[in-house]
Protein backbone atom coordinates (compact mmCIF):
# COMPACT_ATOMS: atom_id res chain seq x y z
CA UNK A 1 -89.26 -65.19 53.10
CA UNK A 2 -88.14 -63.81 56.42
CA UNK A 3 -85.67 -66.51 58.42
CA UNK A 4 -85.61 -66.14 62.05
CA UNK A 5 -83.67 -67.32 64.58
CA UNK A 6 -84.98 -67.80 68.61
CA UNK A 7 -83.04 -69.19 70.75
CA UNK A 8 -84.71 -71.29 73.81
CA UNK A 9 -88.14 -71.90 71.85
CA UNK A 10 -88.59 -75.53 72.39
CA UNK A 11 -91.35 -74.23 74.89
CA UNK A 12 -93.02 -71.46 76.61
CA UNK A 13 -92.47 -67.73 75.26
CA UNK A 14 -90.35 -69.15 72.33
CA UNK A 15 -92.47 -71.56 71.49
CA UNK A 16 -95.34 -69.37 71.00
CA UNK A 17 -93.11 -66.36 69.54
CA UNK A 18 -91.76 -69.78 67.28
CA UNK A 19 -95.57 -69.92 66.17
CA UNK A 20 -96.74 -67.22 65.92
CA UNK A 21 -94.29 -65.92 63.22
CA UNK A 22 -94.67 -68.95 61.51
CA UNK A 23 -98.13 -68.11 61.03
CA UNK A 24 -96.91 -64.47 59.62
CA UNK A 25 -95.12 -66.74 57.01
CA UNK A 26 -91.67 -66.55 58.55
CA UNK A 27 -89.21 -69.84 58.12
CA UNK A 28 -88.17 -70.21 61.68
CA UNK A 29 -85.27 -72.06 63.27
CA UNK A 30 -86.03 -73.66 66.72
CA UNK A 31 -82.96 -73.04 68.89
CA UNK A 32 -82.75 -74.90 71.76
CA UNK A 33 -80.19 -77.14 73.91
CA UNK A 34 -81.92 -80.49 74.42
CA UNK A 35 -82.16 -82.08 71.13
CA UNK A 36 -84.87 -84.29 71.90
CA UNK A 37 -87.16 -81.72 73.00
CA UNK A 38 -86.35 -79.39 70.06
CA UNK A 39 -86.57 -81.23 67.35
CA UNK A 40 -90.23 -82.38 69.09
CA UNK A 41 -91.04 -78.31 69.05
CA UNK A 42 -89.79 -78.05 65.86
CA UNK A 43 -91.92 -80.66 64.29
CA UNK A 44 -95.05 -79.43 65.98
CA UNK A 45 -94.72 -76.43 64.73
CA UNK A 46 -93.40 -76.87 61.09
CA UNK A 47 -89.99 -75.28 62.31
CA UNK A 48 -86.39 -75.82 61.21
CA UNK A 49 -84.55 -77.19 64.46
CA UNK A 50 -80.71 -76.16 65.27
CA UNK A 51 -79.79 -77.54 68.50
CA UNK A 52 -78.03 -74.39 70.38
CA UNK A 53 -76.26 -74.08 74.13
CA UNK A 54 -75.65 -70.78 74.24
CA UNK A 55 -73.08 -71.16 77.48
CA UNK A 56 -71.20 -72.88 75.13
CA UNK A 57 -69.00 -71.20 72.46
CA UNK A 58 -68.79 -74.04 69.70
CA UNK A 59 -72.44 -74.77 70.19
CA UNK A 60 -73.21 -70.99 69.20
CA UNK A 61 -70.47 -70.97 66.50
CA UNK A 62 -72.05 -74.20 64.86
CA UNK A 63 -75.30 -73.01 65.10
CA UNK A 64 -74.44 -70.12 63.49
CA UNK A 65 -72.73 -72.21 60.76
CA UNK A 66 -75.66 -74.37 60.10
CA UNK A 67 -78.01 -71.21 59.56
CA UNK A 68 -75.47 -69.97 57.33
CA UNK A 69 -75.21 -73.19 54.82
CA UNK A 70 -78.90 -73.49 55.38
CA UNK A 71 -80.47 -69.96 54.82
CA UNK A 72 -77.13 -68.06 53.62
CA UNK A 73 -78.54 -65.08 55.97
CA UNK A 74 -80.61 -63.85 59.37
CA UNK A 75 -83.35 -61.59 59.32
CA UNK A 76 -84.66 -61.99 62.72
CA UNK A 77 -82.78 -62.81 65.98
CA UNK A 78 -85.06 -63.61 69.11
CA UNK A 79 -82.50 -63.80 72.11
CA UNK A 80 -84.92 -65.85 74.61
CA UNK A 81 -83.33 -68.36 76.40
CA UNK A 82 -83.15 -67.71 79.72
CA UNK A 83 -82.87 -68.95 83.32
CA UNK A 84 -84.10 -67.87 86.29
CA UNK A 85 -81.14 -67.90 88.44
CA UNK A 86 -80.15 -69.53 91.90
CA UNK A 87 -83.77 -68.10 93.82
CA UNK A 88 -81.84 -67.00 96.69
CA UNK A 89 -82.25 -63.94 99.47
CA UNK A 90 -80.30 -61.51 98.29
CA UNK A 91 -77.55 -62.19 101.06
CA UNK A 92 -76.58 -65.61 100.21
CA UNK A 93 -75.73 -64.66 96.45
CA UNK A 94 -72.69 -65.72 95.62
CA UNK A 95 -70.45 -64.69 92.76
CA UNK A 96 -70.74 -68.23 91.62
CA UNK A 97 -74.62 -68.18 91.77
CA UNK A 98 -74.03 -64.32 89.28
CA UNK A 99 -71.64 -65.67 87.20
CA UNK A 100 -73.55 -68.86 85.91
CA UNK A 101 -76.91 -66.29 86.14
CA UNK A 102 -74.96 -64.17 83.53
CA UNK A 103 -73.58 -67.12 81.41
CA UNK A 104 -77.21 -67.50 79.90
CA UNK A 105 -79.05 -64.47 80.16
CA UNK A 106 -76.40 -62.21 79.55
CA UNK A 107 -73.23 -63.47 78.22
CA UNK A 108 -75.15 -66.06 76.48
CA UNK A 109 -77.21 -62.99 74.32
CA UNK A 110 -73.58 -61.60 73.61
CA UNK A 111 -72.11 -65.52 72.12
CA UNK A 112 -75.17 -65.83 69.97
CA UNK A 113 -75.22 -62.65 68.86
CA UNK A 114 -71.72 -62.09 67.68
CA UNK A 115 -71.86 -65.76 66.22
CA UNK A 116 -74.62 -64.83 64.02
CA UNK A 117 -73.96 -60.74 63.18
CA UNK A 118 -72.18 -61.50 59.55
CA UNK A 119 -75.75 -63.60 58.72
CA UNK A 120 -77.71 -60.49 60.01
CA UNK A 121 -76.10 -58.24 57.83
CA UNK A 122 -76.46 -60.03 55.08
CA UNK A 123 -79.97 -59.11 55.21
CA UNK A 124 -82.07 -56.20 54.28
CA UNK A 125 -84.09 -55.48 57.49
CA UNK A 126 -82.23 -57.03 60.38
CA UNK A 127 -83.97 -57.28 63.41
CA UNK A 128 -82.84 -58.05 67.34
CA UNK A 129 -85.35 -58.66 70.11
CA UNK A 130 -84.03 -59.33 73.61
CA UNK A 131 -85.86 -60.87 76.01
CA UNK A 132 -85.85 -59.07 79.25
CA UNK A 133 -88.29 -58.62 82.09
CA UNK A 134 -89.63 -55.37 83.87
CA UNK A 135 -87.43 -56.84 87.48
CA UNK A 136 -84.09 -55.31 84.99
CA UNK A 137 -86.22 -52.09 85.14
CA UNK A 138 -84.81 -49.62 88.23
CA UNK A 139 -87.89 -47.55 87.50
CA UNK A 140 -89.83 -50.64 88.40
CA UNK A 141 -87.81 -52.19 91.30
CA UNK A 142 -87.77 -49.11 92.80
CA UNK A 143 -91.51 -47.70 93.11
CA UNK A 144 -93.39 -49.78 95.97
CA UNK A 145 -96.99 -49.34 93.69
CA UNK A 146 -95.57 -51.76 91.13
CA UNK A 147 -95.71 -55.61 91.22
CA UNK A 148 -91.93 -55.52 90.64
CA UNK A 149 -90.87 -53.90 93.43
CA UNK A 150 -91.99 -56.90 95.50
CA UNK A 151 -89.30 -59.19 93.91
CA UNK A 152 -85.85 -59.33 95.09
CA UNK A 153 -83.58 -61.55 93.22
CA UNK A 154 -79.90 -60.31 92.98
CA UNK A 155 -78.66 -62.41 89.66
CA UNK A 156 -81.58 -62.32 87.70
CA UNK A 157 -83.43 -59.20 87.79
CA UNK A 158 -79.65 -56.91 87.59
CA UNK A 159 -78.89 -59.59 84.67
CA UNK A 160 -82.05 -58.20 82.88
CA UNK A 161 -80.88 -54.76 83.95
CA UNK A 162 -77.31 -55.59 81.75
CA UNK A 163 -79.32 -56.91 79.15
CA UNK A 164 -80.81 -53.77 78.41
CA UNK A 165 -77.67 -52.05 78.43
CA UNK A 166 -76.23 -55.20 75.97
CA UNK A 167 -79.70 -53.65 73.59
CA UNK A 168 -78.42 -50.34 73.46
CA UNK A 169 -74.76 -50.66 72.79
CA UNK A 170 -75.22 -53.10 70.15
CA UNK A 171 -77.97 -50.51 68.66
CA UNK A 172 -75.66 -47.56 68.62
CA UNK A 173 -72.74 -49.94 67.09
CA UNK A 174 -75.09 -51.24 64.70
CA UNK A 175 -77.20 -48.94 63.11
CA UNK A 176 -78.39 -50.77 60.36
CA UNK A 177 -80.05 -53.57 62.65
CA UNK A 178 -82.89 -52.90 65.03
CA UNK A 179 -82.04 -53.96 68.24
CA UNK A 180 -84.73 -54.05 71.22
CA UNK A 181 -85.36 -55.27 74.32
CA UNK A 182 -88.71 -56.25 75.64
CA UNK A 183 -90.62 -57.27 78.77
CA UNK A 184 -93.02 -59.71 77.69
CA UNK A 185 -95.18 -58.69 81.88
CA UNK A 186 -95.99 -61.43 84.52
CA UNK A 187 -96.55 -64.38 81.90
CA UNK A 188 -97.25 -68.01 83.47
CA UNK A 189 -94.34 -70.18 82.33
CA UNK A 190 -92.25 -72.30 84.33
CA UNK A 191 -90.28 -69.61 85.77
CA UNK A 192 -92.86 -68.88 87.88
CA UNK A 193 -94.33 -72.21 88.50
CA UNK A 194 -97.06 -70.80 86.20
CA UNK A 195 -98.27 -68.26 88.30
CA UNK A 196 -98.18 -65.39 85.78
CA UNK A 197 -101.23 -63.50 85.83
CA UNK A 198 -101.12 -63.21 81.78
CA UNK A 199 -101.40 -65.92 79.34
CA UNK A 200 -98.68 -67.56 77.30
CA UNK A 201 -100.07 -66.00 74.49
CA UNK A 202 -100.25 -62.46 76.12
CA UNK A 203 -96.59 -62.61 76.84
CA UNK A 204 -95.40 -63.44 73.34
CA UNK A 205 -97.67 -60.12 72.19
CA UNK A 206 -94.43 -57.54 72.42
CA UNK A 207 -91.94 -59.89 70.82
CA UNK A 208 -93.92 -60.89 68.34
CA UNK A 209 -94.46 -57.25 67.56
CA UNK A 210 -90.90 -56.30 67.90
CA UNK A 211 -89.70 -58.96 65.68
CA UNK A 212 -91.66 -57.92 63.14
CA UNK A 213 -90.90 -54.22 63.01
CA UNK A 214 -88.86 -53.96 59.90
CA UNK A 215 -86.09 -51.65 58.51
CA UNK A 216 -88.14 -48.61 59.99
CA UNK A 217 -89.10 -49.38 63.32
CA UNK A 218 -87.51 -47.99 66.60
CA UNK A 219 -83.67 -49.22 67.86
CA UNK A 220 -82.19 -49.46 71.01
CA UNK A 221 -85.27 -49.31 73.30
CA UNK A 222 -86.81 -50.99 75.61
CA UNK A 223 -90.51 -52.33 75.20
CA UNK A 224 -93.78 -53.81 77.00
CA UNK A 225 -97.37 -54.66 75.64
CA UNK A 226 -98.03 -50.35 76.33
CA UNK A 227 -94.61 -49.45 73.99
CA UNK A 228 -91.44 -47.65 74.95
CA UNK A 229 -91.41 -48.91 79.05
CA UNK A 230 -90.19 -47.17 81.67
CA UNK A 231 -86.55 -47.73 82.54
């Protein structure tokens, strides 16, 4: 039985991700921060629930504590919670508005993933997906024919660009786990007020995929729904 771990999945891409790889026969733990609404997830989809703040260091560490005692080990870590950031013009960032940007979708990757790297290599085929977006992509943000190039947020789209980088040093210091990142396209969720021009189910396509790569599959890249994306 393969236990995985994602992080924000009370709704949206985690949620779906949650059930999909429930359906592939995996025993999943919902991670999420609002107890109420996770254990809710969790018993709609037949999940395990851990409630999980990744800001917050003794929320991680517990987590990670109750996965241990529970499963003993970690075969699949899905780092999706996310936020998407203050929504400002790039001028009126502050370094307050970056800093609590980065506490979730960056620093927040790092807590969870450090709390729970002892369970992870207690397994056989350890696995790492990262949730990014094609805005961390310079390739993207940078060429005026793509969809990305349009969007302008300082905190969030250079916090997906450091996310990529958090992929591929923990692939090169870890060798035995596949770490990715992915960019799951313009999916409607909330962060867009559901205005993603692809389906929920769409979205979860690459991390479903990359979760379930095995002891095999590719480390330390950076995916969408085509493969290896352009960076």
């Amino acid at each position: 039985m393969t236990t995985t771990l994602i992080t924000g999945a009370n709704k949206g891409l985690g949620f779906e991700t949650a059930r999909r790889l429930i359906e592939a026969g995996h025993t999943v733990y919902v991670g999420a921060r609002d107890a109420h609404h996770g254990r809710t997830a969790a018993e709609r989809l037949g999940a395990r629930f851990v409630q999980l703040d990744v800001t917050d260091e003794d929320s991680v560490k517990a987590a990670a504590e109750f996965v241990r005692a529970d499963a003993g080990r970690l075969d699949v870590l899905v780092n999706n919670a996310g936020i998407a950031g203050a929504r400002k013009p790039v001028g009126e960032v502050t370094g307050a508005d970056m800093l609590t940007t980065y506490d979730t979708n960056v620093f927040g990757v790092v807590r969870v993933t450090h709390a729970f790297l002892p369970l992870l290599e207690a397994s056989d085929a350890p696995v790492v997906v990262n949730v990014s977006s094609g805005l961390g992509s310079l390739a993207a943000t940078t060429d005026p024919s793509r969809v990305e190039f349009h969007v302008t947020l300082l905190d969030y789209n250079s916090s997906k660009t450091a996310l990529v980088m958090v992929t591929s040093q923990y692939a090169k210091a870890f060798p035995a786990i596949r770490f990715n990142a992915v960019d799951p396209g313009y999916t409607a969720t909330d962060f867009n007020s559901h205005r993603g021009t692809q389906t929920i189910e769409e979205g979860a396509e690459i991390i479903v995929r990359m979760a379930s790569i095995g002891a095999d599959g590719p480390t330390g890249g950076f995916f969408d729904k085509t493969g290896p994306a352009i960076w």
